[in-house]
Protein backbone atom coordinates (compact mmCIF):
# COMPACT_ATOMS: atom_id res chain seq x y z
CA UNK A 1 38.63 76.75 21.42
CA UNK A 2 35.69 74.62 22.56
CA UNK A 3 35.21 73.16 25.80
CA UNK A 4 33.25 71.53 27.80
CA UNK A 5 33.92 71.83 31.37
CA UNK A 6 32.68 68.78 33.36
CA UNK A 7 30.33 69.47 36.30
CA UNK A 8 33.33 69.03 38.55
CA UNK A 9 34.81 72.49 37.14
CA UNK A 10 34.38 75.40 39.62
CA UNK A 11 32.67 78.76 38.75
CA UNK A 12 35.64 80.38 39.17
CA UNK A 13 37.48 78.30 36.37
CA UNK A 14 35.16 78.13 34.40
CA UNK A 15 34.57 82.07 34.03
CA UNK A 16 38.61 83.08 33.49
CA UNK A 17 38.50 80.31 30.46
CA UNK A 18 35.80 82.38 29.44
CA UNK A 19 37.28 85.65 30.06
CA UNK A 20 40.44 84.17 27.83
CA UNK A 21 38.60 84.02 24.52
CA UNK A 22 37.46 80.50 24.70
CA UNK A 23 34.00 79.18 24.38
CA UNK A 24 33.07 76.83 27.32
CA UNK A 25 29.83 75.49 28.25
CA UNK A 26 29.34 74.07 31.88
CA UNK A 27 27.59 70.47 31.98
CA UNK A 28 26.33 72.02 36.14
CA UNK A 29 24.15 74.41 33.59
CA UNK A 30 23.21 72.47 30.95
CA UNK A 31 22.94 68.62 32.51
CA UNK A 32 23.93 68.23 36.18
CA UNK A 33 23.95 65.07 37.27
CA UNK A 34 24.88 63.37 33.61
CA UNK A 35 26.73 60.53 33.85
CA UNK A 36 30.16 60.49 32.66
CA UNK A 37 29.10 58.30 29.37
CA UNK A 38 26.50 61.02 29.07
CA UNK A 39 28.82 63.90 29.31
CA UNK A 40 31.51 62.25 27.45
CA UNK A 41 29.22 61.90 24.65
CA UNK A 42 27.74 65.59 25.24
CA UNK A 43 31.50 66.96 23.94
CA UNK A 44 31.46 64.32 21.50
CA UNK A 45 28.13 65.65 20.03
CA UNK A 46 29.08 69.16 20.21
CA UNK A 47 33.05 69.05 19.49
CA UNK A 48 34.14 70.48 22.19
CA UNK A 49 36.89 69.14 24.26
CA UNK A 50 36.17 67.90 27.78
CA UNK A 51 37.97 69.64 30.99
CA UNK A 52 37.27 67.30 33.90
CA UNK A 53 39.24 66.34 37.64
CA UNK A 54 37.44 63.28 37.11
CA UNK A 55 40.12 60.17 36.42
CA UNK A 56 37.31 58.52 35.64
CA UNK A 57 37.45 59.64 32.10
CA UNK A 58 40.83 57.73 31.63
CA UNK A 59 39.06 54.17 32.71
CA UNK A 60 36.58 55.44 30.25
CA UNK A 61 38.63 56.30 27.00
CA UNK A 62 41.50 53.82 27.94
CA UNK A 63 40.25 51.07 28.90
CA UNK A 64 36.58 50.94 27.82
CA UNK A 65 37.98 52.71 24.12
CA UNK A 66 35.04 55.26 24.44
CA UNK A 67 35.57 57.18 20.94
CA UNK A 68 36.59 60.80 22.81
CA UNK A 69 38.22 62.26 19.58
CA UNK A 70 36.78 65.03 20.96
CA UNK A 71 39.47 65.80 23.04
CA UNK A 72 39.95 64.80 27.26
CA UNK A 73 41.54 67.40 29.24
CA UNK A 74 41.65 65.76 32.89
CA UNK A 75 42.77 68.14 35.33
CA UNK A 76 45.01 66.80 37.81
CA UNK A 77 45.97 69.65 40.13
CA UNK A 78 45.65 70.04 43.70
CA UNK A 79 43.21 72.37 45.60
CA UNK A 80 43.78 75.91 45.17
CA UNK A 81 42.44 79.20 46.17
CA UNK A 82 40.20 79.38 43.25
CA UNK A 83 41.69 82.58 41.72
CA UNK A 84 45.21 80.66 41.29
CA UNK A 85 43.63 77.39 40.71
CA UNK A 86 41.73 79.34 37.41
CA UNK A 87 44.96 81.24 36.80
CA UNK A 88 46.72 77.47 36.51
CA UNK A 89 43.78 76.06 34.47
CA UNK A 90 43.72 79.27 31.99
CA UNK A 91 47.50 79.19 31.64
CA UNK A 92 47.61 75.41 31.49
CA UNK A 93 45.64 75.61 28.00
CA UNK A 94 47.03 78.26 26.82
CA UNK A 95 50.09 76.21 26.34
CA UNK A 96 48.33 74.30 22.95
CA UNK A 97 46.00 75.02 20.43
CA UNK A 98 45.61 71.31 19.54
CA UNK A 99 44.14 69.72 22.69
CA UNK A 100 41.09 67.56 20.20
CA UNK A 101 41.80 64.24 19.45
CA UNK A 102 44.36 64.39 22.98
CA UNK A 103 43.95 62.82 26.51
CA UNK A 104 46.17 65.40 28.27
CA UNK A 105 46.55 65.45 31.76
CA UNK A 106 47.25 69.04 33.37
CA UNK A 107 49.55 68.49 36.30
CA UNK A 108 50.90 71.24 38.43
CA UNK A 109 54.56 71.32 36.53
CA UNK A 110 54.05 69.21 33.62
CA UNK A 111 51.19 68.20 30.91
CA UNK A 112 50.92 64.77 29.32
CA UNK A 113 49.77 64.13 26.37
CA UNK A 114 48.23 60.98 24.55
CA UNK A 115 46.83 60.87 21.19
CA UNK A 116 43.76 59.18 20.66
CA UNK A 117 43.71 56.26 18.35
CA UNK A 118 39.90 57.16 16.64
């Protein structure tokens, strides 16, 4: 799949969801600083779905109704030695191969999932 990880990502995360197959690009390399509209319309632009730990993204797509057909994958876990925490993430996706057009959120022993209305 295609994902954009949100500047909040670590390396370490980041790199196993690479080392999994998937292609990810990393909004620290390509725009740090965007805001969240910005980044949220960065996946948007180049279909890829959004891995954040910002909750932000739910005011955003909830309550504002951003269009993130996309896909939101917010990552709600706690902090982890970043080996397991990248371990979680990587199995954590794993689990579907239909996260776009989804808000999901990634908790440590569940994942819910929303489907977009756009």
């Amino acid at each position: 799949m295609r994902f954009l990880a949100n500047e909040n990502c670590p390396r370490t995360t980041v790199d196993a969801i690479r080392m999994a197959g998937h292609d990810v690009a990393w909004v620290r390399d390509e725009a740090p600083g965007a805001t969240d509209d910005a980044v949220l319309a960065r996946a948007m632009g180049q279909g890829r779905v959004l891995l954040t730990f910002d909750k932000d993204f739910g005011e955003l797509v909830m309550r504002r109704g951003l269009d993130a057909s996309c896909g939101v994958v917010l990552l709600r876990l706690p902090l982890l030695r970043p080996p397991v925490l990248a371990a979680l993430v990587v199995a954590s996706l794993a689990t579907r191969d239909d996260w776009t057009g989804l808000f999901s959120v990634v908790e440590t022993d569940r994942i819910r999932v929303r489907r977009l209305g756009r």
